[in-house]
Protein backbone atom coordinates (compact mmCIF):
# COMPACT_ATOMS: atom_id res chain seq x y z
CA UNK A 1 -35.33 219.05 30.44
CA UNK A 2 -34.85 215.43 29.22
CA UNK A 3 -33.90 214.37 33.03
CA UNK A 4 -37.23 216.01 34.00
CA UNK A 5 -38.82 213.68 31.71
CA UNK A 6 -36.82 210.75 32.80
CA UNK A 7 -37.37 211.35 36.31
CA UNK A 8 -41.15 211.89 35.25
CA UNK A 9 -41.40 208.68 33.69
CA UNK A 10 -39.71 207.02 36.75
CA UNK A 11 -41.70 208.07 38.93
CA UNK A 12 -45.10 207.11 37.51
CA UNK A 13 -44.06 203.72 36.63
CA UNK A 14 -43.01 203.30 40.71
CA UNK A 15 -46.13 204.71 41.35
CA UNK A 16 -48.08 202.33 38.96
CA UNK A 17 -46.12 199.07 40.22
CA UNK A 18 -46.39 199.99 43.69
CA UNK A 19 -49.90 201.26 44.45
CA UNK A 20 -51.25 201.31 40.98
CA UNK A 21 -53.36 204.46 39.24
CA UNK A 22 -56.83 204.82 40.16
CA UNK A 23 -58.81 207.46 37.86
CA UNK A 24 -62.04 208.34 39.94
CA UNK A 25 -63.57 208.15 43.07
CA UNK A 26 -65.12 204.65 44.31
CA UNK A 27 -69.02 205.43 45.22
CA UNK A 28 -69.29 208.86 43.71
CA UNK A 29 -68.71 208.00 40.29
CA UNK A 30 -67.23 205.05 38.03
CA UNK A 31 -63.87 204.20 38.44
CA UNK A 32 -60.96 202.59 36.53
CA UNK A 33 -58.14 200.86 38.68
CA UNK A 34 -54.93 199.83 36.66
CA UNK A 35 -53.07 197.75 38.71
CA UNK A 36 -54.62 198.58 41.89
CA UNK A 37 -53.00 197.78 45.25
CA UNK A 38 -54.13 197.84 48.57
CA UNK A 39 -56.95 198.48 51.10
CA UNK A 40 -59.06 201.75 50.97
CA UNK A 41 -62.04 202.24 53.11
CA UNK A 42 -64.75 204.47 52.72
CA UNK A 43 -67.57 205.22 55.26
CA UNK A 44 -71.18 205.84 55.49
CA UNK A 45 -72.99 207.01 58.05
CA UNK A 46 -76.35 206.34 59.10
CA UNK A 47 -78.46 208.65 61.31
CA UNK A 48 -81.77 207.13 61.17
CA UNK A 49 -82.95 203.54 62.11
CA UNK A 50 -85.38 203.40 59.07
CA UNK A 51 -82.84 203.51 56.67
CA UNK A 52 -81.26 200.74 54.86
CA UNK A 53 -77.73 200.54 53.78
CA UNK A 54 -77.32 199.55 50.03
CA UNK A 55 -74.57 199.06 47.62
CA UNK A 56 -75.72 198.32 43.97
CA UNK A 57 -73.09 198.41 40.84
CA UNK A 58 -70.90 196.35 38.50
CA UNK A 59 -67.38 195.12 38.83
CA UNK A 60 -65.68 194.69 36.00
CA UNK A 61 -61.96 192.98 36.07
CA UNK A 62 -59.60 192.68 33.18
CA UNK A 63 -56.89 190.70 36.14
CA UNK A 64 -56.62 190.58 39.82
CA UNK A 65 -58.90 190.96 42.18
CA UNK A 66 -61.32 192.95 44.39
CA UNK A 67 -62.88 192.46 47.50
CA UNK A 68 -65.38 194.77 48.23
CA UNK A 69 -67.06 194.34 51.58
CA UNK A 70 -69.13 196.51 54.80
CA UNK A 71 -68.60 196.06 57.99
CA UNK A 72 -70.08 196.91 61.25
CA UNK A 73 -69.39 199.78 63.45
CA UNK A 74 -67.76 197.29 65.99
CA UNK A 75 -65.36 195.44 62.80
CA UNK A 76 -67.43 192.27 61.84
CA UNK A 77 -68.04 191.70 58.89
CA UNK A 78 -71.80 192.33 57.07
CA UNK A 79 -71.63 191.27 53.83
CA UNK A 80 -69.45 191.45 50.50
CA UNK A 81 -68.63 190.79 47.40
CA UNK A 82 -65.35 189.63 45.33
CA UNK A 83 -64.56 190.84 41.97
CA UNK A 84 -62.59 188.31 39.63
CA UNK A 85 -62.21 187.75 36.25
CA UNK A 86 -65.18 189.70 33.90
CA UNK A 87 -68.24 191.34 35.26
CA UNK A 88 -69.54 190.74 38.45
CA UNK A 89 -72.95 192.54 40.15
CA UNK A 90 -72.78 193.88 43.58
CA UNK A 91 -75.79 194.11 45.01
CA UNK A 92 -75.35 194.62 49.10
CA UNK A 93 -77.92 195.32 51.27
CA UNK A 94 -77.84 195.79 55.23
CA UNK A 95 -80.77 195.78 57.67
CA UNK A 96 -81.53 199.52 59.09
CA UNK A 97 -78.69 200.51 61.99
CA UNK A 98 -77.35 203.51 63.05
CA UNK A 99 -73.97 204.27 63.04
CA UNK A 100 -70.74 204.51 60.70
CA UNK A 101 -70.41 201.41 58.11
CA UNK A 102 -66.98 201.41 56.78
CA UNK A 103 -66.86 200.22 53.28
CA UNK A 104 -64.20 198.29 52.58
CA UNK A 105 -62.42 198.26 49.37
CA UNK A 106 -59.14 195.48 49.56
CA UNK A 107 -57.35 195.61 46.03
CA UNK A 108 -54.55 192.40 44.63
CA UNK A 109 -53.41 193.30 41.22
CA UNK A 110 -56.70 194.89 40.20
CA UNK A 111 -57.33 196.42 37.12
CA UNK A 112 -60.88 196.90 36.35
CA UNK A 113 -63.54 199.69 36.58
CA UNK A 114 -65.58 199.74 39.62
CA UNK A 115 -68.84 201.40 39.56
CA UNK A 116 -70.92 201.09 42.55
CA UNK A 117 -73.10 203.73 44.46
């Protein structure tokens, strides 16, 4: 039993120095990032031309750093927004397209809580 726990404990602190622990899930609800790592990319879709893509939340960082950033259905970049040290608002707005936005989430080191919809 105690080399279950070892092994346990092992294991989560790989996990946490590798990709880091992310509790939530980015544009659905708030979510806290302890020693976040990596790129994670999210889409959203848009059908109609009269519709406006927009991104509106707070960043808050304790260290690191996070880029948060749309693209274009072709890979340019639209706009972003980088989250450093304390609380930053992102406020993103696109002009009305159609087609799949991927939103682009690149963590260094982050741990914060993102909350953005």
């Amino acid at each position: 039993m105690r080399s279950l726990v070892v092994l346990a404990i092992i294991g989560l602190a790989v996990w946490y120095f590798t990709i880091g622990i992310r509790i939530g899930l980015l544009t659905d609800w708030p979510t806290q990032i302890f020693n976040g790592n990596g790129t994670n990319t999210y889409t959203k879709e848009i059908v109609y031309d009269k519709y406006q893509l927009t991104l509106v939340g707070t960043c808050t960082t304790s260290s690191g750093k996070a880029t948060i950033s749309f693209t274009s259905p072709q890979g340019r970049t639209l706009a972003g927004v980088v989250c450093s040290k304390g609380t930053q608002a992102v406020n993103i707005k696109l002009l009305p397209g159609i087609g799949k936005f991927p939103l682009i989430v690149k963590l260094e080191k982050f741990t914060g809580n993102i909350d953005v919809h």
